[in-house]
PDB file of N, CA and C in Angstrom:
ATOM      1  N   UNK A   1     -11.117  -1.348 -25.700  1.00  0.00           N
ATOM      2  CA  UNK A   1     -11.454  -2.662 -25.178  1.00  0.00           C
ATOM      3  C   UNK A   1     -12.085  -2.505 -23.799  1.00  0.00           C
ATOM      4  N   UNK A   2     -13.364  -3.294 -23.602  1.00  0.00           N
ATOM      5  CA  UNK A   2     -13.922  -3.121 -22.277  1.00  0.00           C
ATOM      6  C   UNK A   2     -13.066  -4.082 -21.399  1.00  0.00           C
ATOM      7  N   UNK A   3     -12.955  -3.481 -20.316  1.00  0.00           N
ATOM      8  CA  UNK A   3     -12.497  -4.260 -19.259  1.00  0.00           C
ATOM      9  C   UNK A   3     -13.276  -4.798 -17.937  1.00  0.00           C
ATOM     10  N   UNK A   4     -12.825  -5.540 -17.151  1.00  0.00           N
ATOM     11  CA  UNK A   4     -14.002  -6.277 -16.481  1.00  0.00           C
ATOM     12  C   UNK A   4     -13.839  -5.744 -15.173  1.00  0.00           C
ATOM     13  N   UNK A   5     -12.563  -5.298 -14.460  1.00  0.00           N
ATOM     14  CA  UNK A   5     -12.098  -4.456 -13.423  1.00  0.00           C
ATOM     15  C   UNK A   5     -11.376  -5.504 -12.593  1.00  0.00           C
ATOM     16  N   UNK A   6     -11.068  -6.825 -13.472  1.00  0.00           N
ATOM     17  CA  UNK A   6     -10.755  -7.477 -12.722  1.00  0.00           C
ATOM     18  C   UNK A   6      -8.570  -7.360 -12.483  1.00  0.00           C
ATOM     19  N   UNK A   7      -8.492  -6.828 -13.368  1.00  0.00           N
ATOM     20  CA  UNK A   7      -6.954  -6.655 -12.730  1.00  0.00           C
ATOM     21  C   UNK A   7      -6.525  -5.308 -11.546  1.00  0.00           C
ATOM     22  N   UNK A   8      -7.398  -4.229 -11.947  1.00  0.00           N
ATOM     23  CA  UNK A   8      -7.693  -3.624 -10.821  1.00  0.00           C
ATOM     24  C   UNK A   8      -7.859  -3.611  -9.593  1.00  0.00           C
ATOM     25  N   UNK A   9      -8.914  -4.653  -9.538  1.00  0.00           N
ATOM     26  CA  UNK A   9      -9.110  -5.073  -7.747  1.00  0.00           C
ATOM     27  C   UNK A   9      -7.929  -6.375  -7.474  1.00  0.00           C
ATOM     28  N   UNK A  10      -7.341  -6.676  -8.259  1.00  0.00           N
ATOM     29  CA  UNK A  10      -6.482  -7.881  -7.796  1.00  0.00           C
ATOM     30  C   UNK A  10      -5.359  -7.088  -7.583  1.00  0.00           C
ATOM     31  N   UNK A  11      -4.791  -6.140  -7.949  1.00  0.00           N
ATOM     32  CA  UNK A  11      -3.569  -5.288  -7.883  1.00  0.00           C
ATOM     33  C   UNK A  11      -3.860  -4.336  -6.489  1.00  0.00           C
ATOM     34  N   UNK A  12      -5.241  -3.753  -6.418  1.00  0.00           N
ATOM     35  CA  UNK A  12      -5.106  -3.487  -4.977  1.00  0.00           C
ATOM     36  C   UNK A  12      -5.274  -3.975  -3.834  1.00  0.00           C
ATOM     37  N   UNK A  13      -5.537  -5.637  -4.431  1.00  0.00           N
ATOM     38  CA  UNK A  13      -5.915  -6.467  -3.174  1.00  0.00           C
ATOM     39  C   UNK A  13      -4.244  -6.571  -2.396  1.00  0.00           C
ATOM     40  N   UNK A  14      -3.584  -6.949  -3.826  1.00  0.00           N
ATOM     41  CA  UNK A  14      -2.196  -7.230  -3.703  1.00  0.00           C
ATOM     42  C   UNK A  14      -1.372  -6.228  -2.943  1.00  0.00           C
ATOM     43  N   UNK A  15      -1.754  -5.083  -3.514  1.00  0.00           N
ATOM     44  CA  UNK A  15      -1.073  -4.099  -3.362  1.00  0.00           C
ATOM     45  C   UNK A  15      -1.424  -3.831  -1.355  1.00  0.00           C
ATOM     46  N   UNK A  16      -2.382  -3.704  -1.109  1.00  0.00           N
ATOM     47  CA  UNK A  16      -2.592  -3.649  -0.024  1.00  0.00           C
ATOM     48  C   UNK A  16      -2.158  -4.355   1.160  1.00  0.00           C
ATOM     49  N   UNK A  17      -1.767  -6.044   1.037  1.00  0.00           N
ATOM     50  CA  UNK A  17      -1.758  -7.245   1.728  1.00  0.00           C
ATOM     51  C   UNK A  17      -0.219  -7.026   1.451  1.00  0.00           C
ATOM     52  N   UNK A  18       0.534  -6.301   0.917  1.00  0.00           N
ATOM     53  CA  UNK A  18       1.948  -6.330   0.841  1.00  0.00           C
ATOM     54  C   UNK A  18       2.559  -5.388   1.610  1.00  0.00           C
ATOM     55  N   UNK A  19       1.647  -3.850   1.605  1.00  0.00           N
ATOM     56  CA  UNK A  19       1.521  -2.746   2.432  1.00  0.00           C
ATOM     57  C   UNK A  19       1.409  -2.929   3.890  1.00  0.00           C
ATOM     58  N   UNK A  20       0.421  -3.947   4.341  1.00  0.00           N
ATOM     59  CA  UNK A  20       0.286  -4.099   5.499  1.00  0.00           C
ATOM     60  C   UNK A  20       1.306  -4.809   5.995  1.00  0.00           C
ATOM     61  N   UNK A  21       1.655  -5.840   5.389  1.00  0.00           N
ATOM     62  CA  UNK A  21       2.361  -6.708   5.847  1.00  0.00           C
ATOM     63  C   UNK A  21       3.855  -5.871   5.592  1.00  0.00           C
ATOM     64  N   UNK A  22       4.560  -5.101   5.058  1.00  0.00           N
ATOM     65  CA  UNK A  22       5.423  -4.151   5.334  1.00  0.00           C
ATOM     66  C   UNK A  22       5.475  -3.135   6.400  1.00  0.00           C
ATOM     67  N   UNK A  23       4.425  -2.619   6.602  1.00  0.00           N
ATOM     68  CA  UNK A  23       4.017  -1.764   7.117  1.00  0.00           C
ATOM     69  C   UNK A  23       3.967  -1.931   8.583  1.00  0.00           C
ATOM     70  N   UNK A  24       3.667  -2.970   8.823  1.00  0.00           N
ATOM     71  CA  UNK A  24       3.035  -3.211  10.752  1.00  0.00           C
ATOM     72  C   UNK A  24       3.671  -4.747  11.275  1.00  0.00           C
ATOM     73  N   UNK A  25       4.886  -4.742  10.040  1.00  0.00           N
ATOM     74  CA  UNK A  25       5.226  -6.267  10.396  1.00  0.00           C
ATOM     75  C   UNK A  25       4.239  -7.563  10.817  1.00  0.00           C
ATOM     76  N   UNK A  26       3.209  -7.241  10.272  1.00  0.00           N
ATOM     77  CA  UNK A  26       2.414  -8.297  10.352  1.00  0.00           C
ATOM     78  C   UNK A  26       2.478  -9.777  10.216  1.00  0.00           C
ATOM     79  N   UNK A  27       2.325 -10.864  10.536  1.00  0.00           N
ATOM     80  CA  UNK A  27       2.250 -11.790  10.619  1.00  0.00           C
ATOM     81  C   UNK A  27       1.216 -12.367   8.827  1.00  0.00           C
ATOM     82  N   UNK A  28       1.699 -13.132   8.496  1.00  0.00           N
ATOM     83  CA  UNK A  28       0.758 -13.317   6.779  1.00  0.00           C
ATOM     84  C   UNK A  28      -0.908 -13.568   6.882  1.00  0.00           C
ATOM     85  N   UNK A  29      -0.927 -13.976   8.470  1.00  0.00           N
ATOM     86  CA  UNK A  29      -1.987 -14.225   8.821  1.00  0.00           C
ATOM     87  C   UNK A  29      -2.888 -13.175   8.892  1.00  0.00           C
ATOM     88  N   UNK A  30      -2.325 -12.376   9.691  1.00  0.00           N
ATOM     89  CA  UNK A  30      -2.500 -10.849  10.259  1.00  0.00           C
ATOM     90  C   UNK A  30      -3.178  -9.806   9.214  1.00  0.00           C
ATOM     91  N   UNK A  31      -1.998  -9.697   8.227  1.00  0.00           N
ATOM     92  CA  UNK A  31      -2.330  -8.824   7.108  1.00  0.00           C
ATOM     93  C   UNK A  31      -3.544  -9.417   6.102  1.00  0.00           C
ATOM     94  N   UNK A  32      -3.541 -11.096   5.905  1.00  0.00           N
ATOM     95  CA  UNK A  32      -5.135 -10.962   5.619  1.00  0.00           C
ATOM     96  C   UNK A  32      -6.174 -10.916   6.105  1.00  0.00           C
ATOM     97  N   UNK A  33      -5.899 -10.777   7.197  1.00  0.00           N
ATOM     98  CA  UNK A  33      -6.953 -10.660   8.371  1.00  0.00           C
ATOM     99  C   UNK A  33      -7.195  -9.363   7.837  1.00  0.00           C
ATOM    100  N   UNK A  34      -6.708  -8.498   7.772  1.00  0.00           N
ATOM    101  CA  UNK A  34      -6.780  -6.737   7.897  1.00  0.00           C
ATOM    102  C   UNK A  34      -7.583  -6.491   6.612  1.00  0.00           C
ATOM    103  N   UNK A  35      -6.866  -7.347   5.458  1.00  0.00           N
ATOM    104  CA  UNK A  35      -7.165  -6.902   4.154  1.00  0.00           C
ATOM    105  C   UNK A  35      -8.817  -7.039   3.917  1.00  0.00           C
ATOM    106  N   UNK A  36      -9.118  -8.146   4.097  1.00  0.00           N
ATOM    107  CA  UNK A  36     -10.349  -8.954   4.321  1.00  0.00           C
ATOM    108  C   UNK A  36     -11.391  -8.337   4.872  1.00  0.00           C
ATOM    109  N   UNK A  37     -10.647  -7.241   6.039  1.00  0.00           N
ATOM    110  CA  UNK A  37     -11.797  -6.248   7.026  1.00  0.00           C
ATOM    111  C   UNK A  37     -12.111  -4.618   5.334  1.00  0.00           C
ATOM    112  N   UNK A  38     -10.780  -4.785   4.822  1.00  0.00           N
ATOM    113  CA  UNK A  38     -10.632  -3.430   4.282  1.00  0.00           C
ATOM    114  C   UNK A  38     -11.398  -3.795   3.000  1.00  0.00           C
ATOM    115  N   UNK A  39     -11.619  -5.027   2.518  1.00  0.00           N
ATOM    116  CA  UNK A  39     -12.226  -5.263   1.229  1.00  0.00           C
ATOM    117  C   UNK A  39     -13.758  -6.453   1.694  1.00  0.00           C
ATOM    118  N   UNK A  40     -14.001  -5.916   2.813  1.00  0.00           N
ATOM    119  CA  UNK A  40     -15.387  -6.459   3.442  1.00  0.00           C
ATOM    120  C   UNK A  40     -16.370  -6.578   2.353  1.00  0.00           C
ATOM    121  N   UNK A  41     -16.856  -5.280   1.569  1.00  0.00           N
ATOM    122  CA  UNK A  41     -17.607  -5.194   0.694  1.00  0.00           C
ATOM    123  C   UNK A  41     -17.570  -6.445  -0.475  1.00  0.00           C
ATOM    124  N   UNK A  42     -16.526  -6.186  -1.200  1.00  0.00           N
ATOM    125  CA  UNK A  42     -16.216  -6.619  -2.206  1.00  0.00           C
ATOM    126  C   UNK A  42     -16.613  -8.596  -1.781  1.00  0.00           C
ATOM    127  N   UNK A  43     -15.755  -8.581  -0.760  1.00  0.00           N
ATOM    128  CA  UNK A  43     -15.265 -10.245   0.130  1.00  0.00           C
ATOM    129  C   UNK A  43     -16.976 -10.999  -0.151  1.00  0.00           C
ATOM    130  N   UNK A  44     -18.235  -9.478   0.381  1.00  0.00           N
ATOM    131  CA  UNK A  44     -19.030 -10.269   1.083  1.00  0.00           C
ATOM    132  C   UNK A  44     -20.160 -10.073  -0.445  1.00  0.00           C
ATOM    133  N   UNK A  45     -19.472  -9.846  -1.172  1.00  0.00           N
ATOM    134  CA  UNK A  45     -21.039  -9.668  -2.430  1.00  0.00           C
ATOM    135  C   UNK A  45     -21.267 -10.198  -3.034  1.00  0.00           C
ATOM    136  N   UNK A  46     -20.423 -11.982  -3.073  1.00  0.00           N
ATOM    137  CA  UNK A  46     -21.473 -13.403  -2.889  1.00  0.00           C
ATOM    138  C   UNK A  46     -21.051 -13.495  -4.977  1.00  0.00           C
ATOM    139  N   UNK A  47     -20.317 -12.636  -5.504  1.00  0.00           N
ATOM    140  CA  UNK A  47     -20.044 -12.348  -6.949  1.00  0.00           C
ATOM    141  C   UNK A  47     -18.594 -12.529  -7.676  1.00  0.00           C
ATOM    142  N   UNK A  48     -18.471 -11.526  -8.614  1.00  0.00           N
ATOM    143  CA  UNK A  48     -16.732 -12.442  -9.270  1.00  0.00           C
ATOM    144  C   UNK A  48     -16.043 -11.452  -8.191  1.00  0.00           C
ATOM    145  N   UNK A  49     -16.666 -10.169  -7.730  1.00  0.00           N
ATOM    146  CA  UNK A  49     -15.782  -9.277  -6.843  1.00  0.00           C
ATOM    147  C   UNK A  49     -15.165 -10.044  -5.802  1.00  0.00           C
ATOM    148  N   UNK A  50     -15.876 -11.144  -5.145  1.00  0.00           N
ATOM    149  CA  UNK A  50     -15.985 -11.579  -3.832  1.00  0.00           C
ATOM    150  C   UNK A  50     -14.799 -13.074  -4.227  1.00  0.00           C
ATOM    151  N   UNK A  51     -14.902 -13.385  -5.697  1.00  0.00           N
ATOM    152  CA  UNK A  51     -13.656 -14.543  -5.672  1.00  0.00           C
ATOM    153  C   UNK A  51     -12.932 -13.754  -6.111  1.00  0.00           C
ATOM    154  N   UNK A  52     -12.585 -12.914  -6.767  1.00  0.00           N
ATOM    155  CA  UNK A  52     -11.101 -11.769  -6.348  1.00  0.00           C
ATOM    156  C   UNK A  52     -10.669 -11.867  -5.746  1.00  0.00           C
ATOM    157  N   UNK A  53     -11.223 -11.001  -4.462  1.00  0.00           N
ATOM    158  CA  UNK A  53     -10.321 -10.921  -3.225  1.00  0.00           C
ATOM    159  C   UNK A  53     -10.136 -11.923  -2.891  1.00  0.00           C
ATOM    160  N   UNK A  54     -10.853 -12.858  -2.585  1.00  0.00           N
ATOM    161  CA  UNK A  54     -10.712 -14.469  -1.812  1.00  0.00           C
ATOM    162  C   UNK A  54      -9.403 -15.047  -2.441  1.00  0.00           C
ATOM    163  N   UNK A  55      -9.543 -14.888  -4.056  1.00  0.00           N
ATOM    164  CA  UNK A  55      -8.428 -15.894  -4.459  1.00  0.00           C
ATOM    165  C   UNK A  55      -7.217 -15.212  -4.430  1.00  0.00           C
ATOM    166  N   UNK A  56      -7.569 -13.527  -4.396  1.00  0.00           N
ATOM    167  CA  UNK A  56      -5.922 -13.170  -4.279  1.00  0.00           C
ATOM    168  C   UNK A  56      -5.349 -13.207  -2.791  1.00  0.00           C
ATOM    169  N   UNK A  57      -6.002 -12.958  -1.481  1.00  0.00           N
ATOM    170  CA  UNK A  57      -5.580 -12.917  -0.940  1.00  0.00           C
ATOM    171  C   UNK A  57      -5.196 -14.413   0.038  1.00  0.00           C
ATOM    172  N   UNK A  58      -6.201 -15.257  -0.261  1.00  0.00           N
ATOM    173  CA  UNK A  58      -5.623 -17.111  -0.067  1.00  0.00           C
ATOM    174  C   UNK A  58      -4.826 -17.364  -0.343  1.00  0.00           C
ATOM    175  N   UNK A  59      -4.640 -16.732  -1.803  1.00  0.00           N
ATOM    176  CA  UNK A  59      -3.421 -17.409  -2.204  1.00  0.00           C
ATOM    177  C   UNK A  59      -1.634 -16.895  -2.031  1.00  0.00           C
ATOM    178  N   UNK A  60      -2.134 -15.579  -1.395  1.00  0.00           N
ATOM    179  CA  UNK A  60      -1.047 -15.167  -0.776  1.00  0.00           C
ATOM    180  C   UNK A  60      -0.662 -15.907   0.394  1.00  0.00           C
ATOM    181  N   UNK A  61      -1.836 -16.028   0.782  1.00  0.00           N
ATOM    182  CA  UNK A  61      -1.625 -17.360   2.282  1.00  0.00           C
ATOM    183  C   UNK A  61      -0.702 -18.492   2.139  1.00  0.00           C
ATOM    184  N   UNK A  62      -1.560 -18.979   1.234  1.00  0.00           N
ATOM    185  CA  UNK A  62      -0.972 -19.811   0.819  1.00  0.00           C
ATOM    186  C   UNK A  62       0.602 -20.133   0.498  1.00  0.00           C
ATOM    187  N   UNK A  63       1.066 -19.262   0.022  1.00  0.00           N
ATOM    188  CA  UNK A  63       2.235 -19.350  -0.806  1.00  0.00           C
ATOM    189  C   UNK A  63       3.084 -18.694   0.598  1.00  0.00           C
ATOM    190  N   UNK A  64       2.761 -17.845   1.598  1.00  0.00           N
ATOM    191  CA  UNK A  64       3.952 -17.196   2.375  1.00  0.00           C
ATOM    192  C   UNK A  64       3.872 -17.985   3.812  1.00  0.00           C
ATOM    193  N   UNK A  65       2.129 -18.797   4.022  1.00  0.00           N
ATOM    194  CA  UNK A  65       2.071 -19.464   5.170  1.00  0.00           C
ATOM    195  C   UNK A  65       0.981 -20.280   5.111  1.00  0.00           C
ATOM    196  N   UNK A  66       1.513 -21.480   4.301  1.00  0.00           N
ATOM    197  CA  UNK A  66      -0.113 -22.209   4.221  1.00  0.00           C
ATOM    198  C   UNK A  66      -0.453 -22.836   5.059  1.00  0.00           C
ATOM    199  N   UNK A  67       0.300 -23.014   6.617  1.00  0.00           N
ATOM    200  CA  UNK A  67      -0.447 -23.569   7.793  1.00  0.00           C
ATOM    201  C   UNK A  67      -1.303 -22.551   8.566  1.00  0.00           C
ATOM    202  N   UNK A  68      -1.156 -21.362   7.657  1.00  0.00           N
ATOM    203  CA  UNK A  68      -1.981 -20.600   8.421  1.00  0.00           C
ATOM    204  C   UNK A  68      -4.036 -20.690   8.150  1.00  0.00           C
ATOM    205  N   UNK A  69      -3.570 -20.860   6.399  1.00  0.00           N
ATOM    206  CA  UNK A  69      -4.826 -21.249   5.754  1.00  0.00           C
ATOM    207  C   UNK A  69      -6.235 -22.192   6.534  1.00  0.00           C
ATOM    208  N   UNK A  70      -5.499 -22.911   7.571  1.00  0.00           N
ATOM    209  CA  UNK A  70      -6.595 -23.672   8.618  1.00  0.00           C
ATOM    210  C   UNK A  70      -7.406 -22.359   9.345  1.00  0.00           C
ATOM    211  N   UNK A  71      -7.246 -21.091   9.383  1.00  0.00           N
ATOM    212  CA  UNK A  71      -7.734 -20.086   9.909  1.00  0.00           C
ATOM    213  C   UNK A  71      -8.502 -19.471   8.859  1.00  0.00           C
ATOM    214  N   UNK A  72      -8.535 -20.370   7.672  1.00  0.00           N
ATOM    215  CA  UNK A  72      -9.423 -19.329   7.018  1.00  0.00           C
ATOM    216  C   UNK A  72     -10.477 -20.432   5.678  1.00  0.00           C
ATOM    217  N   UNK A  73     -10.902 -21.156   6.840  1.00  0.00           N
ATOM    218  CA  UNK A  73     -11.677 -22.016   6.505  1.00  0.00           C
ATOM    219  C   UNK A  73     -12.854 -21.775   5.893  1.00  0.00           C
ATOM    220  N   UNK A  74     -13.701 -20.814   6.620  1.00  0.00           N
ATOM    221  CA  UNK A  74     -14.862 -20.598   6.421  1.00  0.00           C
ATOM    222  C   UNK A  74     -14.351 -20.137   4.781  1.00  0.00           C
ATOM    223  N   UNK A  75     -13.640 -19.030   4.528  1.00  0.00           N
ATOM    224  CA  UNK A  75     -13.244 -18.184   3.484  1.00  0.00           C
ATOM    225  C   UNK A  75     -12.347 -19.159   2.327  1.00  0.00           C
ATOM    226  N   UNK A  76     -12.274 -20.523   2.444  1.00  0.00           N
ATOM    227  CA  UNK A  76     -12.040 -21.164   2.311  1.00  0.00           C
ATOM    228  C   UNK A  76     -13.142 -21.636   0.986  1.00  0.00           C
ATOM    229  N   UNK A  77     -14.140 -22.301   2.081  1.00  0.00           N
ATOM    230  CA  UNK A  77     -15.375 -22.281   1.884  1.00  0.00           C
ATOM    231  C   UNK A  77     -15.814 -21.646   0.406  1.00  0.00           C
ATOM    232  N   UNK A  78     -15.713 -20.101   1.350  1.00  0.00           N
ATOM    233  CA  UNK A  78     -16.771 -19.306   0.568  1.00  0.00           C
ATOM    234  C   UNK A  78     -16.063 -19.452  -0.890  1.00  0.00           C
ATOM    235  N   UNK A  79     -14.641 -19.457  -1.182  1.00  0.00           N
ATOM    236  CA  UNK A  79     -14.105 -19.781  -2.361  1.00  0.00           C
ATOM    237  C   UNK A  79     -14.411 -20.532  -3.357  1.00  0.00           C
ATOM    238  N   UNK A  80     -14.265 -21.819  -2.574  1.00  0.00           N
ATOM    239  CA  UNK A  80     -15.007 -22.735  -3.272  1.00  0.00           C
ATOM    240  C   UNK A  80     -16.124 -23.144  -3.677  1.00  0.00           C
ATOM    241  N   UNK A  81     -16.992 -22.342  -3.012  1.00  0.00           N
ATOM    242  CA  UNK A  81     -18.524 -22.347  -3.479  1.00  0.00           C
ATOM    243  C   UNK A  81     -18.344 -21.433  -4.361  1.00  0.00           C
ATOM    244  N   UNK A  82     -17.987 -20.336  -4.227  1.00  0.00           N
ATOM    245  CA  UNK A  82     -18.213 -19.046  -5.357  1.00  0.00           C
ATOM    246  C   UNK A  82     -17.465 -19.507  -7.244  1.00  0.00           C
ATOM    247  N   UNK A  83     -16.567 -20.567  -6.900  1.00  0.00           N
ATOM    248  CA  UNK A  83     -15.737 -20.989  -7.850  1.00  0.00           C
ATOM    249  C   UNK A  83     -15.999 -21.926  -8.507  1.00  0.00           C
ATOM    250  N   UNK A  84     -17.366 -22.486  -7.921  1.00  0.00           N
ATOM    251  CA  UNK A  84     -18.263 -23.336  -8.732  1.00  0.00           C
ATOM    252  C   UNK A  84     -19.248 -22.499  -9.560  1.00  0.00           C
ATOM    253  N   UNK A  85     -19.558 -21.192  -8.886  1.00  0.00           N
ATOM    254  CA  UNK A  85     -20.820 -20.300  -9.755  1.00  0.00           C
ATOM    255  C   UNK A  85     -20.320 -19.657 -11.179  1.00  0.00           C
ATOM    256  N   UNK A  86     -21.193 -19.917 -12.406  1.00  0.00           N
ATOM    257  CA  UNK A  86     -20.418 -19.429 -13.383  1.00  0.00           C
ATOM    258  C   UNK A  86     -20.953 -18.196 -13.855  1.00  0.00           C
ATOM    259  N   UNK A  87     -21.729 -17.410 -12.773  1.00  0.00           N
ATOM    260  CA  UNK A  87     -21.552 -15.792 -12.894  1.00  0.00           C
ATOM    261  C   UNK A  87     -20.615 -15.477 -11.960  1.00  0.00           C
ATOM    262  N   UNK A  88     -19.433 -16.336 -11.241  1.00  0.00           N
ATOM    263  CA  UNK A  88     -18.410 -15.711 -10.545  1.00  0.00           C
ATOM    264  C   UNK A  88     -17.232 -15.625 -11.996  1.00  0.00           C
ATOM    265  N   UNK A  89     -17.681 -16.381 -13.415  1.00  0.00           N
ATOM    266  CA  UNK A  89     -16.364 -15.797 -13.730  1.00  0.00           C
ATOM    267  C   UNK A  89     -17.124 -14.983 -15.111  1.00  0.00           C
ATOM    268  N   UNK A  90     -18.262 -14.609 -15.015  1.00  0.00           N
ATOM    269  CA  UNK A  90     -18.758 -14.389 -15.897  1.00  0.00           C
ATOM    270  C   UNK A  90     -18.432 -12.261 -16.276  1.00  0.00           C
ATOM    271  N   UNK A  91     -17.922 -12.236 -17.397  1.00  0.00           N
ATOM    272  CA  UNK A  91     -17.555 -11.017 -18.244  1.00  0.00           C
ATOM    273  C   UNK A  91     -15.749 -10.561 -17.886  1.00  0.00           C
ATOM    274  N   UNK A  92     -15.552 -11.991 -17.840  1.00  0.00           N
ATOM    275  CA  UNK A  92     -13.680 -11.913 -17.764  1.00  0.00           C
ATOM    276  C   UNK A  92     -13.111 -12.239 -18.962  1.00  0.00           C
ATOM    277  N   UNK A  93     -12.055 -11.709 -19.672  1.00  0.00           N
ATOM    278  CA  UNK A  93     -11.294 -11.908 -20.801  1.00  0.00           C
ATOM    279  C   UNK A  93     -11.157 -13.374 -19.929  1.00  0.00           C
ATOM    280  N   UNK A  94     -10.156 -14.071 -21.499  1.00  0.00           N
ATOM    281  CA  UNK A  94      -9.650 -15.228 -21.247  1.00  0.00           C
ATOM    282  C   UNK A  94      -8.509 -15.700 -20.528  1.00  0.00           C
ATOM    283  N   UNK A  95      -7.598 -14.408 -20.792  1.00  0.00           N
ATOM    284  CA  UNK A  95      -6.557 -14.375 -19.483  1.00  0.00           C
ATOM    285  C   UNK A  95      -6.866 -14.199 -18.052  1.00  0.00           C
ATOM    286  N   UNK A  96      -7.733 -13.160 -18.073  1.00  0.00           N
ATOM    287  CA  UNK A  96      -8.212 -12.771 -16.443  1.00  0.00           C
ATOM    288  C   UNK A  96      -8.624 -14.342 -15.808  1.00  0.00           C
ATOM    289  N   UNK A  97      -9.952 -15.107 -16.326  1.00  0.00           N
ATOM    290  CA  UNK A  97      -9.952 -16.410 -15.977  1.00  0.00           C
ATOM    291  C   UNK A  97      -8.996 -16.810 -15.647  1.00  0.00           C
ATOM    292  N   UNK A  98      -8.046 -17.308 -16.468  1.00  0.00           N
ATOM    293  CA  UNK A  98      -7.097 -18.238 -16.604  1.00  0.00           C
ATOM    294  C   UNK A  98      -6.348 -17.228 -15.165  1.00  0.00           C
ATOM    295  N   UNK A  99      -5.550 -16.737 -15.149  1.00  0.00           N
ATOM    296  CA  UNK A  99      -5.393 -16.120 -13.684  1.00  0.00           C
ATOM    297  C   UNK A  99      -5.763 -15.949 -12.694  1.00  0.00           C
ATOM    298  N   UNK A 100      -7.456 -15.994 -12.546  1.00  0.00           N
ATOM    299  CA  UNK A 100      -7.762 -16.478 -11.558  1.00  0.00           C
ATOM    300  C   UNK A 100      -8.068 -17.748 -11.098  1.00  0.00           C
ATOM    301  N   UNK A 101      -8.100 -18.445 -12.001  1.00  0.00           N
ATOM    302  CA  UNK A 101      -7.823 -20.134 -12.004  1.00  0.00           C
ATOM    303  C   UNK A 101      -6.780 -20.651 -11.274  1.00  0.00           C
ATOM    304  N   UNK A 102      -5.983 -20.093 -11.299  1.00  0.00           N
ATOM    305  CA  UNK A 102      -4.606 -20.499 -11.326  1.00  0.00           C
ATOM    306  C   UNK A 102      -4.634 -19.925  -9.765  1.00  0.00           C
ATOM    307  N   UNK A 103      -4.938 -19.343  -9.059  1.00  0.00           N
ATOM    308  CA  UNK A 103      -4.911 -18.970  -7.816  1.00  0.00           C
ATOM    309  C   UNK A 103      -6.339 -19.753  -7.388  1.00  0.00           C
ATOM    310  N   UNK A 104      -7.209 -19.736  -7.275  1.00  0.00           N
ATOM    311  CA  UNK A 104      -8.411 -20.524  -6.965  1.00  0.00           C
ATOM    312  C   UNK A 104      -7.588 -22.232  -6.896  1.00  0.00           C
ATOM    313  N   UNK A 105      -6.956 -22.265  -8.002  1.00  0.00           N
ATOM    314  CA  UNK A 105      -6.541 -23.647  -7.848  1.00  0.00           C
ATOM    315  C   UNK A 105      -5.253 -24.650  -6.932  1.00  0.00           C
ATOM    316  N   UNK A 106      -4.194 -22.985  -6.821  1.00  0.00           N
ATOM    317  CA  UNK A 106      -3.577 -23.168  -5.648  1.00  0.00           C
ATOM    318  C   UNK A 106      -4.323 -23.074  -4.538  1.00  0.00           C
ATOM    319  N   UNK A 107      -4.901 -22.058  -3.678  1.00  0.00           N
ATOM    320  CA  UNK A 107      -5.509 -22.210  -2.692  1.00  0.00           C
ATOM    321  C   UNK A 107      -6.124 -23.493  -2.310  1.00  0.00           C
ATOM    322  N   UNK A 108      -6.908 -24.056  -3.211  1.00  0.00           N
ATOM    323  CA  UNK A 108      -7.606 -25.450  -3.089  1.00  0.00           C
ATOM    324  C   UNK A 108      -6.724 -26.710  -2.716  1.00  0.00           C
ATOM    325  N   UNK A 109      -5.661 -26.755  -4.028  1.00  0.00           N
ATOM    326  CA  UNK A 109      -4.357 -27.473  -3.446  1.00  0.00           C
ATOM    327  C   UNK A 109      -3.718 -27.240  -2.412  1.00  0.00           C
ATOM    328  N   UNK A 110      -3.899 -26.165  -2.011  1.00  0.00           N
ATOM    329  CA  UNK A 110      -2.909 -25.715  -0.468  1.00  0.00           C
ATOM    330  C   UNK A 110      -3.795 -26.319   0.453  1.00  0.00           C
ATOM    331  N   UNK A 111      -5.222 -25.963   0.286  1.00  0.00           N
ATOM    332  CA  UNK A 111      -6.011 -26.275   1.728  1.00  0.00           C
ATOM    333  C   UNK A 111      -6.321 -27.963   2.258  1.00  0.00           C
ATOM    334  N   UNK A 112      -6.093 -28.346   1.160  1.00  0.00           N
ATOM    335  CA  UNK A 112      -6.298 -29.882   1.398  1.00  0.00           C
ATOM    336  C   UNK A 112      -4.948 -30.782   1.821  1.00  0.00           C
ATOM    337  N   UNK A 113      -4.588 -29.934   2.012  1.00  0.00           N
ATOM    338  CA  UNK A 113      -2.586 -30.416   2.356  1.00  0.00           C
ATOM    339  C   UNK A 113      -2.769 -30.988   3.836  1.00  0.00           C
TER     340      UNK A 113
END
């Protein structure tokens, strides 16, 4: 079965933003701040790579400090624009979607709080 790479980069987005934030006692803010610098590429290539990271790591925001989420407006933004494009979900199984839905859709609900 081909895969799209999308549980991959969500597991090391995860994996990373949990690391840091273990790691350097970071603030939830902090560690996506860091993550965001470490997955620059991916963040900035305007594609499904770029709502990956966005939605996994928002929505970590979200869920551990969503008053922090006012700091990440722009990225905010870029979410929601990218989550309207339908080559951002284009060559995802039906679960992968549906999982990233489901975080795209918290974040959105969080930010409008």
């Amino acid at each position: 079965m081909k895969t799209s790479g999308y549980y991959e980069l969500r597991c090391a987005v995860v994996e990373m933003f949990y690391e840091v934030l273990q790691a350097d006692k970071s603030a939830v803010g902090q560690a996506a701040g860091r993550c965001l610098v470490e997955f620059r590429g991916e963040a900035r290539s305007g594609g499904r790579e770029a709502l990956v990271v966005l939605s996994v790591l928002l929505a970590r925001v979200a869920r551990h400090d969503p008053s922090a989420l006012k700091r990440f407006e722009p990225e905010v933004g870029a979410l929601r624009a990218l989550s309207r494009k339908s080559s951002s979900w284009g060559n995802l199984t039906s679960s992968e979607k549906e999982r990233m839905q489901e975080d795209v859709r918290y974040v959105l609900e969080k930010a409008a709080t």
